[in-house]
C-alpha atoms as a PDB file:
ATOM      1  CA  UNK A   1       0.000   0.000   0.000  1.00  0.00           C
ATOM      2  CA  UNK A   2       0.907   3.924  -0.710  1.00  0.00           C
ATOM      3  CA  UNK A   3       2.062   5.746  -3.530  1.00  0.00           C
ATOM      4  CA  UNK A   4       4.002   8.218  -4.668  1.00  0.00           C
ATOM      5  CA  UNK A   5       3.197  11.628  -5.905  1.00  0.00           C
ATOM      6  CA  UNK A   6       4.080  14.131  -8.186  1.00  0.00           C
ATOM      7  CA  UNK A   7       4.010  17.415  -7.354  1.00  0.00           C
ATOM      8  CA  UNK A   8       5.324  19.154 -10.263  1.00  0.00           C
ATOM      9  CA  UNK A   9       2.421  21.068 -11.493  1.00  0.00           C
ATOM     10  CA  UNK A  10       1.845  22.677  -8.093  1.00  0.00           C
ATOM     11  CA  UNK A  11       5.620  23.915  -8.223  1.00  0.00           C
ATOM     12  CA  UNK A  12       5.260  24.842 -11.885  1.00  0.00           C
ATOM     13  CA  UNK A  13       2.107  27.200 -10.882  1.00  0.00           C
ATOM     14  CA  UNK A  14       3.802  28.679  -7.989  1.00  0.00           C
ATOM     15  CA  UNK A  15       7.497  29.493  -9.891  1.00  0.00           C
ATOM     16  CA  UNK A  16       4.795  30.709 -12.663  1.00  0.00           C
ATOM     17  CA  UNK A  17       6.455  28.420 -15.619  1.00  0.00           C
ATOM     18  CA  UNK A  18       4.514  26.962 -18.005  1.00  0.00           C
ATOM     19  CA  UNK A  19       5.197  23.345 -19.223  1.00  0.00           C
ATOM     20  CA  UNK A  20       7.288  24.942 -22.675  1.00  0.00           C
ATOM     21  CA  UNK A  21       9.457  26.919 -21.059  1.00  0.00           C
ATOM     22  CA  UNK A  22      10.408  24.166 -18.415  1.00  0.00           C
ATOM     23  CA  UNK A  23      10.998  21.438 -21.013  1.00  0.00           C
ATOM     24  CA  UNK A  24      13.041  23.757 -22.658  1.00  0.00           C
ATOM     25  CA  UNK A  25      15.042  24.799 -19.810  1.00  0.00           C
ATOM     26  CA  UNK A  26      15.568  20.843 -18.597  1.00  0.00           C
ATOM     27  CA  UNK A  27      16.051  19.675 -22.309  1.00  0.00           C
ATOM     28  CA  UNK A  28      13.325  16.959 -22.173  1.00  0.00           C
ATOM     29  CA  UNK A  29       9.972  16.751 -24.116  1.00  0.00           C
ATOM     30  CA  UNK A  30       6.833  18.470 -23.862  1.00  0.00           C
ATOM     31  CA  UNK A  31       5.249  15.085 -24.191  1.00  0.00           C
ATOM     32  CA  UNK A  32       7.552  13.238 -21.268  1.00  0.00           C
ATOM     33  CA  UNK A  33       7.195  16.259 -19.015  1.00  0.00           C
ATOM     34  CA  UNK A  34       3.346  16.316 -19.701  1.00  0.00           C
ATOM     35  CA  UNK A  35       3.436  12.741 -18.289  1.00  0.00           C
ATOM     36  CA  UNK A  36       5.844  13.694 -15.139  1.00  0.00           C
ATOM     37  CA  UNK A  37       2.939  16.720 -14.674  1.00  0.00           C
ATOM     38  CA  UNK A  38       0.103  14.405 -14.720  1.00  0.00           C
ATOM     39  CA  UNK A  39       1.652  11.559 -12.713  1.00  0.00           C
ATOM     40  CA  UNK A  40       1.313   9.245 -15.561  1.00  0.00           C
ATOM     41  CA  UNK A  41       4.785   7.717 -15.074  1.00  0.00           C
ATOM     42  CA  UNK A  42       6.407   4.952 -13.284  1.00  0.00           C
ATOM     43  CA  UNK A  43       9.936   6.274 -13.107  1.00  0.00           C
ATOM     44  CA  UNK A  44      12.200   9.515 -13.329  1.00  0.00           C
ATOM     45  CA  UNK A  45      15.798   9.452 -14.038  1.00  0.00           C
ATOM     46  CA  UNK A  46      17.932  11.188 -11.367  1.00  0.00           C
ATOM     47  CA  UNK A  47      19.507  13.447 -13.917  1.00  0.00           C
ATOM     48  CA  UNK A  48      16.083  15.033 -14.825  1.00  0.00           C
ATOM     49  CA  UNK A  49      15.162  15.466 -11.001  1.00  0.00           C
ATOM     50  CA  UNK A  50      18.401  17.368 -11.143  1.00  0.00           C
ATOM     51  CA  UNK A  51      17.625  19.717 -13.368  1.00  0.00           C
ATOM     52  CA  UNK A  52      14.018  20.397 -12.497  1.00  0.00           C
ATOM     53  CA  UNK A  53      15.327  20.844  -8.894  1.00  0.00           C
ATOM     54  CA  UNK A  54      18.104  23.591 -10.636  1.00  0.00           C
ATOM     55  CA  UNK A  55      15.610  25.317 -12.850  1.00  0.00           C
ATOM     56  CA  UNK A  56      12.599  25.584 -10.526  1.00  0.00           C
ATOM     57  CA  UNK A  57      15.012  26.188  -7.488  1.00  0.00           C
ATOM     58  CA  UNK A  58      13.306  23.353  -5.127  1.00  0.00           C
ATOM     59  CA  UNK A  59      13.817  20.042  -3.554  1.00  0.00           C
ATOM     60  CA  UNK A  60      13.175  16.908  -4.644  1.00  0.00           C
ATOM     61  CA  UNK A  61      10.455  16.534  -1.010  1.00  0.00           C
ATOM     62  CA  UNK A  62       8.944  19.637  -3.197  1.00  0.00           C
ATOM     63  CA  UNK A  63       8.158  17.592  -5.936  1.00  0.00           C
ATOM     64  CA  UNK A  64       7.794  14.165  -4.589  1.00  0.00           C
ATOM     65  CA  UNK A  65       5.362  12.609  -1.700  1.00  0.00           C
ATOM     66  CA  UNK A  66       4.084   9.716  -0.284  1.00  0.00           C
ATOM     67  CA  UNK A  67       0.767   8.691   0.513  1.00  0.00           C
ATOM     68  CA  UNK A  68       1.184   5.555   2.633  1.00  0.00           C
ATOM     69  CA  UNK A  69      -3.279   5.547   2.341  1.00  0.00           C
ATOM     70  CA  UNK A  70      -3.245   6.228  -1.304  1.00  0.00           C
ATOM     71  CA  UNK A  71      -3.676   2.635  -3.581  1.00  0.00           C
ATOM     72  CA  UNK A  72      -0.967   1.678  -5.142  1.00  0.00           C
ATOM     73  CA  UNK A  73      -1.520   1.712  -8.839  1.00  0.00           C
ATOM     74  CA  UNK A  74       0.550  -1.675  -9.638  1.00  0.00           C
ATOM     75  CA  UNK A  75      -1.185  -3.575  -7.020  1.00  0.00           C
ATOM     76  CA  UNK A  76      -4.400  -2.674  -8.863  1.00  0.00           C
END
Protein backbone atom coordinates (compact mmCIF):
# COMPACT_ATOMS: atom_id res chain seq x y z
CA UNK A 1 0.00 0.00 0.00
CA UNK A 2 0.91 3.92 -0.71
CA UNK A 3 2.06 5.75 -3.53
CA UNK A 4 4.00 8.22 -4.67
CA UNK A 5 3.20 11.63 -5.90
CA UNK A 6 4.08 14.13 -8.19
CA UNK A 7 4.01 17.42 -7.35
CA UNK A 8 5.32 19.15 -10.26
CA UNK A 9 2.42 21.07 -11.49
CA UNK A 10 1.84 22.68 -8.09
CA UNK A 11 5.62 23.92 -8.22
CA UNK A 12 5.26 24.84 -11.88
CA UNK A 13 2.11 27.20 -10.88
CA UNK A 14 3.80 28.68 -7.99
CA UNK A 15 7.50 29.49 -9.89
CA UNK A 16 4.79 30.71 -12.66
CA UNK A 17 6.45 28.42 -15.62
CA UNK A 18 4.51 26.96 -18.01
CA UNK A 19 5.20 23.35 -19.22
CA UNK A 20 7.29 24.94 -22.67
CA UNK A 21 9.46 26.92 -21.06
CA UNK A 22 10.41 24.17 -18.42
CA UNK A 23 11.00 21.44 -21.01
CA UNK A 24 13.04 23.76 -22.66
CA UNK A 25 15.04 24.80 -19.81
CA UNK A 26 15.57 20.84 -18.60
CA UNK A 27 16.05 19.67 -22.31
CA UNK A 28 13.33 16.96 -22.17
CA UNK A 29 9.97 16.75 -24.12
CA UNK A 30 6.83 18.47 -23.86
CA UNK A 31 5.25 15.08 -24.19
CA UNK A 32 7.55 13.24 -21.27
CA UNK A 33 7.19 16.26 -19.02
CA UNK A 34 3.35 16.32 -19.70
CA UNK A 35 3.44 12.74 -18.29
CA UNK A 36 5.84 13.69 -15.14
CA UNK A 37 2.94 16.72 -14.67
CA UNK A 38 0.10 14.41 -14.72
CA UNK A 39 1.65 11.56 -12.71
CA UNK A 40 1.31 9.25 -15.56
CA UNK A 41 4.78 7.72 -15.07
CA UNK A 42 6.41 4.95 -13.28
CA UNK A 43 9.94 6.27 -13.11
CA UNK A 44 12.20 9.52 -13.33
CA UNK A 45 15.80 9.45 -14.04
CA UNK A 46 17.93 11.19 -11.37
CA UNK A 47 19.51 13.45 -13.92
CA UNK A 48 16.08 15.03 -14.82
CA UNK A 49 15.16 15.47 -11.00
CA UNK A 50 18.40 17.37 -11.14
CA UNK A 51 17.62 19.72 -13.37
CA UNK A 52 14.02 20.40 -12.50
CA UNK A 53 15.33 20.84 -8.89
CA UNK A 54 18.10 23.59 -10.64
CA UNK A 55 15.61 25.32 -12.85
CA UNK A 56 12.60 25.58 -10.53
CA UNK A 57 15.01 26.19 -7.49
CA UNK A 58 13.31 23.35 -5.13
CA UNK A 59 13.82 20.04 -3.55
CA UNK A 60 13.18 16.91 -4.64
CA UNK A 61 10.46 16.53 -1.01
CA UNK A 62 8.94 19.64 -3.20
CA UNK A 63 8.16 17.59 -5.94
CA UNK A 64 7.79 14.16 -4.59
CA UNK A 65 5.36 12.61 -1.70
CA UNK A 66 4.08 9.72 -0.28
CA UNK A 67 0.77 8.69 0.51
CA UNK A 68 1.18 5.55 2.63
CA UNK A 69 -3.28 5.55 2.34
CA UNK A 70 -3.24 6.23 -1.30
CA UNK A 71 -3.68 2.64 -3.58
CA UNK A 72 -0.97 1.68 -5.14
CA UNK A 73 -1.52 1.71 -8.84
CA UNK A 74 0.55 -1.67 -9.64
CA UNK A 75 -1.18 -3.58 -7.02
CA UNK A 76 -4.40 -2.67 -8.86
Amino acid sequence: MGKIILRLDRVMADRKISLKDLAEKIGISNVNLSKMKTGKISAIRFSTLKAICETLNCQPGDILEFDPNAPDDEEE
